[in-house]
C-alpha atoms as a PDB file:
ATOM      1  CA  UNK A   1     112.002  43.826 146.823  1.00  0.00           C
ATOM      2  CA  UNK A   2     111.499  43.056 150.565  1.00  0.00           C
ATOM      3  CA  UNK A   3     114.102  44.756 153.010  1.00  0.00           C
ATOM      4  CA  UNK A   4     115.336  41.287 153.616  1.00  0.00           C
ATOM      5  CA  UNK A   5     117.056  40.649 150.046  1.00  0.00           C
ATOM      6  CA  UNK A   6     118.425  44.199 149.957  1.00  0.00           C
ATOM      7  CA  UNK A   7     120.027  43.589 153.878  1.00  0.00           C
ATOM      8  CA  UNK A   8     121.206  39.944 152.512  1.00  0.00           C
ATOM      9  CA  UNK A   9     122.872  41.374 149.347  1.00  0.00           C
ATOM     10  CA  UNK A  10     124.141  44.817 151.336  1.00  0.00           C
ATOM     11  CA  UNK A  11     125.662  42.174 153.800  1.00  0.00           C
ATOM     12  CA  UNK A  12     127.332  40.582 151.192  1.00  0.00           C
ATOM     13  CA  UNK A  13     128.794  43.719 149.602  1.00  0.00           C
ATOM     14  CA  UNK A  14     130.287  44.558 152.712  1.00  0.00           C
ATOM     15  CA  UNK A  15     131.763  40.986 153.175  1.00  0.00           C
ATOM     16  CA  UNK A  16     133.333  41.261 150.051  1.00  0.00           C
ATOM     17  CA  UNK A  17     134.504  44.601 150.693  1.00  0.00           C
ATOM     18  CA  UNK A  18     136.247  43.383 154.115  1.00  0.00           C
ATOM     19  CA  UNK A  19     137.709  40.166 151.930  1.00  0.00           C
ATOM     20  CA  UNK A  20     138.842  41.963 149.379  1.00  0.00           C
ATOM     21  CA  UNK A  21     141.147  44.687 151.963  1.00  0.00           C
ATOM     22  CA  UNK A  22     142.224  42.152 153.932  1.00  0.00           C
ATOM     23  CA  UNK A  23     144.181  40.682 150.675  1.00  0.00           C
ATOM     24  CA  UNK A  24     145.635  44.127 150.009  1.00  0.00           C
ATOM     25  CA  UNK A  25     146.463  44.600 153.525  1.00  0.00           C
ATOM     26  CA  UNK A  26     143.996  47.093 154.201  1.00  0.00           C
ATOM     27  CA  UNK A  27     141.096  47.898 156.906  1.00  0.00           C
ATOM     28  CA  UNK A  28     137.295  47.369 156.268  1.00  0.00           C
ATOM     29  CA  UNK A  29     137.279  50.853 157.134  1.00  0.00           C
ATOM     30  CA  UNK A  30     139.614  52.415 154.294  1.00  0.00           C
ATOM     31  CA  UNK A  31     136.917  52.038 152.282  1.00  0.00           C
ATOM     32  CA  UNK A  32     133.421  53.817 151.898  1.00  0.00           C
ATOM     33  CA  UNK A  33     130.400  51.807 149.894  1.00  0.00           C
ATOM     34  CA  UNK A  34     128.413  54.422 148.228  1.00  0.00           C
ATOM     35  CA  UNK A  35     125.299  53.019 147.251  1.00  0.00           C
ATOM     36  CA  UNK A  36     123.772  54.341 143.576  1.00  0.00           C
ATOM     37  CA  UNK A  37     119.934  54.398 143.807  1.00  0.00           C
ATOM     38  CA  UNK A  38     120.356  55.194 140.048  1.00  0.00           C
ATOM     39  CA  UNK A  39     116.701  54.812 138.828  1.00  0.00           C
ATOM     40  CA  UNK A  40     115.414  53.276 142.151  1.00  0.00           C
ATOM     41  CA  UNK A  41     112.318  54.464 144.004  1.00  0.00           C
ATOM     42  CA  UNK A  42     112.762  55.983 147.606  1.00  0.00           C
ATOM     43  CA  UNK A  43     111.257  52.904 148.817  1.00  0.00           C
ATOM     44  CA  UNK A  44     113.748  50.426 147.724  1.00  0.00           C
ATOM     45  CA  UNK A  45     116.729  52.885 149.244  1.00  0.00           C
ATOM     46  CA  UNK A  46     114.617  52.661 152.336  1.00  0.00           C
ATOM     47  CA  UNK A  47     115.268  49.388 152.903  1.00  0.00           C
ATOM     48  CA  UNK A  48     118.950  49.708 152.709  1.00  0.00           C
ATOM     49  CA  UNK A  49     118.713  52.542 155.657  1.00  0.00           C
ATOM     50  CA  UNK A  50     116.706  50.198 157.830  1.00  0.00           C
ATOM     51  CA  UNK A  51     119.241  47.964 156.900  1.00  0.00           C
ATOM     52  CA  UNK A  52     122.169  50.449 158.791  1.00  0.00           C
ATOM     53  CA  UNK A  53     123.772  51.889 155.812  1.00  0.00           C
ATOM     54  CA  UNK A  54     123.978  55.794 155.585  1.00  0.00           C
ATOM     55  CA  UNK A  55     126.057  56.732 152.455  1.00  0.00           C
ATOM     56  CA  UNK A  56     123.991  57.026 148.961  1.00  0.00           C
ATOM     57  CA  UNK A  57     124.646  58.311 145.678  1.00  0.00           C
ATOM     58  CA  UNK A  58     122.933  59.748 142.401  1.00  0.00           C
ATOM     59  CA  UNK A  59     123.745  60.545 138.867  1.00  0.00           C
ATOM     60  CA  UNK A  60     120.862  62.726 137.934  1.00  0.00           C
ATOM     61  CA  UNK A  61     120.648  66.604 139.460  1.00  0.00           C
ATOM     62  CA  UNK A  62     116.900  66.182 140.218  1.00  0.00           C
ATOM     63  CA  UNK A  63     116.979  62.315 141.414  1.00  0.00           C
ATOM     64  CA  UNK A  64     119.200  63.014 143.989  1.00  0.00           C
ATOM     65  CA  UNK A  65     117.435  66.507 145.228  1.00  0.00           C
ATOM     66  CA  UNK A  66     114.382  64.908 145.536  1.00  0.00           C
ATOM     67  CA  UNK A  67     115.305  61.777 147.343  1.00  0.00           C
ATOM     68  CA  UNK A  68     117.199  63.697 149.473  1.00  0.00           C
ATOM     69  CA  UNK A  69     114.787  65.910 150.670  1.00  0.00           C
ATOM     70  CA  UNK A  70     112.073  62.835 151.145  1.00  0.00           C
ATOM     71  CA  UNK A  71     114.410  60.201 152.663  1.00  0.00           C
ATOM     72  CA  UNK A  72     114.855  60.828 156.695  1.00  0.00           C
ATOM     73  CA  UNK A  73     118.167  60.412 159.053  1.00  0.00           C
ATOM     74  CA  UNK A  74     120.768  61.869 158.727  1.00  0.00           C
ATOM     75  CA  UNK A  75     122.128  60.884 155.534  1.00  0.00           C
ATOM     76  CA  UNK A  76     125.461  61.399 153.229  1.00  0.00           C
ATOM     77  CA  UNK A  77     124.563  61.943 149.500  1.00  0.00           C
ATOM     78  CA  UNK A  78     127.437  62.106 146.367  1.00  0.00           C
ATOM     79  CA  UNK A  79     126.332  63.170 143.187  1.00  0.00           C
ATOM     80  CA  UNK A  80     128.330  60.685 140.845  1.00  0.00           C
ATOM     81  CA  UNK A  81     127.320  61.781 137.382  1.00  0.00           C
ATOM     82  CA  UNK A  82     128.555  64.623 135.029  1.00  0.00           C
ATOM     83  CA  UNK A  83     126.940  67.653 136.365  1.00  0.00           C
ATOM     84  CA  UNK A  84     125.370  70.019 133.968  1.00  0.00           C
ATOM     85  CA  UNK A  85     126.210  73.620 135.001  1.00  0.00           C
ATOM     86  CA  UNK A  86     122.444  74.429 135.204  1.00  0.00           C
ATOM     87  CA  UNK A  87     122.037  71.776 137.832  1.00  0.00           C
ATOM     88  CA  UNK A  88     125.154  73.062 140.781  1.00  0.00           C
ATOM     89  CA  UNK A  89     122.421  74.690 142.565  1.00  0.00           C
ATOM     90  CA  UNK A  90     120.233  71.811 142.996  1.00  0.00           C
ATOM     91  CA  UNK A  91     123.383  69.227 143.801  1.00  0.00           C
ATOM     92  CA  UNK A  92     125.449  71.841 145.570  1.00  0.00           C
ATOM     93  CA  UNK A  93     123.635  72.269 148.971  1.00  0.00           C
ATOM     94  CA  UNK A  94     122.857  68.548 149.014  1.00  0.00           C
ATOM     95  CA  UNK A  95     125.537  66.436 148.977  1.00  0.00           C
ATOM     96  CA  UNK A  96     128.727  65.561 150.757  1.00  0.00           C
ATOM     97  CA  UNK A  97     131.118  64.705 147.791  1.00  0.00           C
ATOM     98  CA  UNK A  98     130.597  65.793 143.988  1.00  0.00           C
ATOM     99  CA  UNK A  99     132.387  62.530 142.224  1.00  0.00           C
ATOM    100  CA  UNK A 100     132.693  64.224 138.729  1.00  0.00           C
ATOM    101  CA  UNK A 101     134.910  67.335 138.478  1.00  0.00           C
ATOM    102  CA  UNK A 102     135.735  67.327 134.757  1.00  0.00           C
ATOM    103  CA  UNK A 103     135.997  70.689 133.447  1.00  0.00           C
ATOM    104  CA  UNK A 104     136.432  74.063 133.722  1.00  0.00           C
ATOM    105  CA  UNK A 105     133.294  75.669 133.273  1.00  0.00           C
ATOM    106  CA  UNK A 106     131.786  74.052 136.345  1.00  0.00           C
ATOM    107  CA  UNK A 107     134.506  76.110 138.573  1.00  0.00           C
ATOM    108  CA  UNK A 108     132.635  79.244 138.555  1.00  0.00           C
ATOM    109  CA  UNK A 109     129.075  77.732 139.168  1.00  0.00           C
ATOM    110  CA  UNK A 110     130.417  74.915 141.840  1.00  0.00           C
ATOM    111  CA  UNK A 111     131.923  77.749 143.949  1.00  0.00           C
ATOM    112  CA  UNK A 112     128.906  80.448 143.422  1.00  0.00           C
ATOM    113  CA  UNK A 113     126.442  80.579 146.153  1.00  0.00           C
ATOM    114  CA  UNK A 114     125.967  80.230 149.959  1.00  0.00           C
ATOM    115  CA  UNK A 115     128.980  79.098 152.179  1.00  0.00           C
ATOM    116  CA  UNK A 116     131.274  77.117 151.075  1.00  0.00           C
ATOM    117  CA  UNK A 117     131.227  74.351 148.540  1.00  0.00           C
ATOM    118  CA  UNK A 118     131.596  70.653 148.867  1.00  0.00           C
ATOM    119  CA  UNK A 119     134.389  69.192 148.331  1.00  0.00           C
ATOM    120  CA  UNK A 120     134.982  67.297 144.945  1.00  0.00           C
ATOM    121  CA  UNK A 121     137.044  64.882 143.215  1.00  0.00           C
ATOM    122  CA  UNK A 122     138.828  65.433 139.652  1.00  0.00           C
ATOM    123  CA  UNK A 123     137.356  62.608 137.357  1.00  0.00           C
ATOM    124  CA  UNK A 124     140.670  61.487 135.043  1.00  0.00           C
ATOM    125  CA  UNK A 125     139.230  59.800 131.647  1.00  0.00           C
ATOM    126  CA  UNK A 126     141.942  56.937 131.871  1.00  0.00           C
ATOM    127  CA  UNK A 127     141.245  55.174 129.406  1.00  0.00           C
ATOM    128  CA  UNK A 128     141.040  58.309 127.078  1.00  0.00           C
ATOM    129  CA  UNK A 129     137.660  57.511 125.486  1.00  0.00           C
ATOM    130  CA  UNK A 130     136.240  60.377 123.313  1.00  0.00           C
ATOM    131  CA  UNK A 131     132.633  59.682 125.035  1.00  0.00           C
ATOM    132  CA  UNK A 132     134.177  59.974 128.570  1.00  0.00           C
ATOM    133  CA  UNK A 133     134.003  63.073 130.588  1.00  0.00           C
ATOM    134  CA  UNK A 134     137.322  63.976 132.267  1.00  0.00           C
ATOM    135  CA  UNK A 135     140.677  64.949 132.192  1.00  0.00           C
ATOM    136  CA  UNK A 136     143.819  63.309 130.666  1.00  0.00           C
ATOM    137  CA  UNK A 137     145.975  61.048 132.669  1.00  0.00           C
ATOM    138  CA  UNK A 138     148.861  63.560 131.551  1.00  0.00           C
ATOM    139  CA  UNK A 139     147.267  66.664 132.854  1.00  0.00           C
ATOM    140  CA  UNK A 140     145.706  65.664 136.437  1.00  0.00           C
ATOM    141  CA  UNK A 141     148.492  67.351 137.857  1.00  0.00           C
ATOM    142  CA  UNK A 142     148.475  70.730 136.214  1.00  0.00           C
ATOM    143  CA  UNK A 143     144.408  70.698 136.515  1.00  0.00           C
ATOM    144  CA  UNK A 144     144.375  70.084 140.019  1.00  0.00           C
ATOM    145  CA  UNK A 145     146.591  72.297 140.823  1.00  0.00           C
ATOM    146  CA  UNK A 146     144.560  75.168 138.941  1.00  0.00           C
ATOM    147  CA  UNK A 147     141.365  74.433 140.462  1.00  0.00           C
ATOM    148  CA  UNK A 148     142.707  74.226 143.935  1.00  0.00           C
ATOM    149  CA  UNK A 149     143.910  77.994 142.742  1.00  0.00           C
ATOM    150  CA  UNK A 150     141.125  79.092 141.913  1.00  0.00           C
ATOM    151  CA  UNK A 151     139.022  77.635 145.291  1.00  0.00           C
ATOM    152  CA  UNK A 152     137.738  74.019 144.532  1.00  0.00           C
ATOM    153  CA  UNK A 153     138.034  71.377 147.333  1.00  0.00           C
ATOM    154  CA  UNK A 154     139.654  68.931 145.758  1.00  0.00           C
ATOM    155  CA  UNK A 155     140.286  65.730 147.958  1.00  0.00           C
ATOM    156  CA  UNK A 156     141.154  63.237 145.292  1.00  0.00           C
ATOM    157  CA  UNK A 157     140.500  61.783 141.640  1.00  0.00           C
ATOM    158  CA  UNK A 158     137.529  59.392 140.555  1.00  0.00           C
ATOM    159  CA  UNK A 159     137.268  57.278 137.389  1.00  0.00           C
ATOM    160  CA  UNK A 160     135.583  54.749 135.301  1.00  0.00           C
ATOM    161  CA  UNK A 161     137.774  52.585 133.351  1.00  0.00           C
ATOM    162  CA  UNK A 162     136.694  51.449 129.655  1.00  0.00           C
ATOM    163  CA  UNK A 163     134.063  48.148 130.270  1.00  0.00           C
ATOM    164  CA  UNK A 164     135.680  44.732 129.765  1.00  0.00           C
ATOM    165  CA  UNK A 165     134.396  41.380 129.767  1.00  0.00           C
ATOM    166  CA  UNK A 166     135.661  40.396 133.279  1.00  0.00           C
ATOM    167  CA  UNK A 167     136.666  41.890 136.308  1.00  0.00           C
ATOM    168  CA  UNK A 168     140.633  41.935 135.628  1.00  0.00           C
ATOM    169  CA  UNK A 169     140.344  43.747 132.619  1.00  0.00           C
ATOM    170  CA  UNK A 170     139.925  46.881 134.510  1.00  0.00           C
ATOM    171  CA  UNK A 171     142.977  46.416 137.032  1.00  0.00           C
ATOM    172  CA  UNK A 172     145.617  48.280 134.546  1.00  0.00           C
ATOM    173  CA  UNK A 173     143.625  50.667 134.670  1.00  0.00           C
ATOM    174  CA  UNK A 174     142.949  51.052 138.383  1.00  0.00           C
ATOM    175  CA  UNK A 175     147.080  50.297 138.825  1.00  0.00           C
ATOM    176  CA  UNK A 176     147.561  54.086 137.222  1.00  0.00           C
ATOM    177  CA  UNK A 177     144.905  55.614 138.824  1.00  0.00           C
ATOM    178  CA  UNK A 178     147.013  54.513 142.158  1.00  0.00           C
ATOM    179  CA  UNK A 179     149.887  56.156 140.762  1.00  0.00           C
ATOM    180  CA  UNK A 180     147.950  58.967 139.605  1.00  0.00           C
ATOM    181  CA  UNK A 181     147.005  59.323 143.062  1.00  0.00           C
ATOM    182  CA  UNK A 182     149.979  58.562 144.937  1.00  0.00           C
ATOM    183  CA  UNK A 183     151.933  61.597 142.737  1.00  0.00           C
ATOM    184  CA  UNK A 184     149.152  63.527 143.720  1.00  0.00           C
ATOM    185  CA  UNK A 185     149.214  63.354 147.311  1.00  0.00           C
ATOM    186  CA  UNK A 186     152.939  62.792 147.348  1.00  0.00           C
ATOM    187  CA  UNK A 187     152.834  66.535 145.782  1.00  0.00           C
ATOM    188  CA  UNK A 188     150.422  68.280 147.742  1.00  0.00           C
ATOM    189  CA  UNK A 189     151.364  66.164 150.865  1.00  0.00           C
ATOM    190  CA  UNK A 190     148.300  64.822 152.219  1.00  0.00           C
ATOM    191  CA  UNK A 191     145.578  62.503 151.806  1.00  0.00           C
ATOM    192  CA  UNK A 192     143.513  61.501 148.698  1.00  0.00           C
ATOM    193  CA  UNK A 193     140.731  59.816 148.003  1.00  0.00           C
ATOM    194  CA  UNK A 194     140.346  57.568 145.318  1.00  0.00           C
ATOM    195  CA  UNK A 195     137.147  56.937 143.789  1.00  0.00           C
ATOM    196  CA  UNK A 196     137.190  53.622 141.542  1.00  0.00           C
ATOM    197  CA  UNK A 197     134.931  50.061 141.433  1.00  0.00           C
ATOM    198  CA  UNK A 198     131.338  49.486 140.992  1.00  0.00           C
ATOM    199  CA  UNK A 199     129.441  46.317 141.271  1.00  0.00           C
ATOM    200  CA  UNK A 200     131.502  44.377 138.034  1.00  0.00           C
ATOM    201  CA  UNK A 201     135.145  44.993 139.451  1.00  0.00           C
ATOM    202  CA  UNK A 202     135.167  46.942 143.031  1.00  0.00           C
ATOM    203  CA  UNK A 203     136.833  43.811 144.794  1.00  0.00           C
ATOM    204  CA  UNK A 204     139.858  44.578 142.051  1.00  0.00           C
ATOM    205  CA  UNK A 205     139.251  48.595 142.233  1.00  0.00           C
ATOM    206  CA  UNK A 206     140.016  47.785 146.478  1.00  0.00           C
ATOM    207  CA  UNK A 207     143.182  45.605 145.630  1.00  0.00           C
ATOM    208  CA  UNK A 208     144.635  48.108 144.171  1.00  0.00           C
ATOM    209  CA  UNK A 209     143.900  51.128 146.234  1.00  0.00           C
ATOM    210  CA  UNK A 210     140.426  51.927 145.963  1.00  0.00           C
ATOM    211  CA  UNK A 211     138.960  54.754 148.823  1.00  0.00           C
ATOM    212  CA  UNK A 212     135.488  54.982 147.835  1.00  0.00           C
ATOM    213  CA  UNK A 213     133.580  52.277 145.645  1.00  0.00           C
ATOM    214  CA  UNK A 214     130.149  52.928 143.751  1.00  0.00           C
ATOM    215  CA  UNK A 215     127.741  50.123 143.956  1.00  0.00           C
ATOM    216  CA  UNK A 216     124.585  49.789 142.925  1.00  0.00           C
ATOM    217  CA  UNK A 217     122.987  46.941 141.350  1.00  0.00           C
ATOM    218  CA  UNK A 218     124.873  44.660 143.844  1.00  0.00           C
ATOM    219  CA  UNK A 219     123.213  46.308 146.310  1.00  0.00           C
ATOM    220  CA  UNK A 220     119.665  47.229 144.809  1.00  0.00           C
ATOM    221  CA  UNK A 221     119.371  44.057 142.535  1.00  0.00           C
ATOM    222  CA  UNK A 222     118.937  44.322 138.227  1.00  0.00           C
END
């Protein structure tokens, strides 16, 4: 894929990015594009930073270490997967933003090591699917809190909603992450992020409050 199509389709996502604030109100800016190089080669996320954008994101512990070791400029990485405890040191000193806090056991290993640790953002399983990593809608609050205690950065909550057939299918479920949110920073009194939206529904995921948006194949192609 020449660095033309992946410009053309990054310009796009960023159009629709801007369209989709501007109905809820918001700035461009309120909202970061991550792009997933899930499964791409260096050379395809290459063309993306010729093409101006800065912000990437992995899934897979090694994937992201090595890219982000080859790849030059100064870059901002997120891991965006669930992290296995035995890869925190290879995702740790790499990345900007770990997407998927889920459980327990990672506290000890995320906060282990050099300086201190990234911050990270509680993933909530809202649509309470047994294959789902993440913690129930009913105990965000209570888990937060206890990780905060113990020394995690927390700076907000990420999901993924069940799949549906269309875009709208996912909005209930990005209308309680909001709230989820909103309690949450309402609480603590400041900011939160709120990670939500890839390519099939991140225009709805931005309507309804969306901070940080994962997109990939909108970016990269199939």
């Amino acid at each position: 894929m020449d660095a033309v199509s992946v410009a053309a389709r990054l310009r796009e996502v960023v159009q629709r990015v801007e369209t989709a604030a501007r109905r809820s109100g918001r700035d461009r800016d309120d909202v970061k594009i991550v792009a997933i190089g899930k499964g791409r080669p260096p050379a395809v996320l290459e063309e993306a930073i010729e093409a101006g954008h800065r912000v990437f994101g992995e899934n897979r512990g090694q994937e992201l270490a090595s890219k982000a070791d080859l790849l030059p400029g100064e870059l901002e990485w997120h891991f965006v997967g669930p992290l296995q405890t035995n890869k925190v040191r290879m995702v740790r000193p790499r990345v900007a933003l770990l997407h998927s806090f889920d459980r327990d056991r990672l506290v000890k290993p995320w906060l282990r090591g050099a300086g201190r640790a990234p911050p990270a953002l509680l993933q909530v399983n809202i649509g309470l699917e047994p294959q789902k990593s993440g913690v129930r809608p009913s105990l965000v609050v209570e888990t937060f809190e206890r990780w905060e205690s113990a020394g995690v950065s927390l700076d907000g909550v990420m999901a993924l909603p069940p799949m549906g057939a269309k875009p709208e299918d996912s909005r209930p479920y990005f209308v309680r992450m909001r709230e989820i949110r909103d309690e949450l920073s309402a609480r603590l009194d400041r900011p939160m992020a709120l990670s939500m939206g890839m390519t099939d529904d991140f225009e709805v995921a931005i309507e309804e409050g969306s901070t940080i948006v994962r997109v990939g194949r909108a970016i990269f192609g199939h």
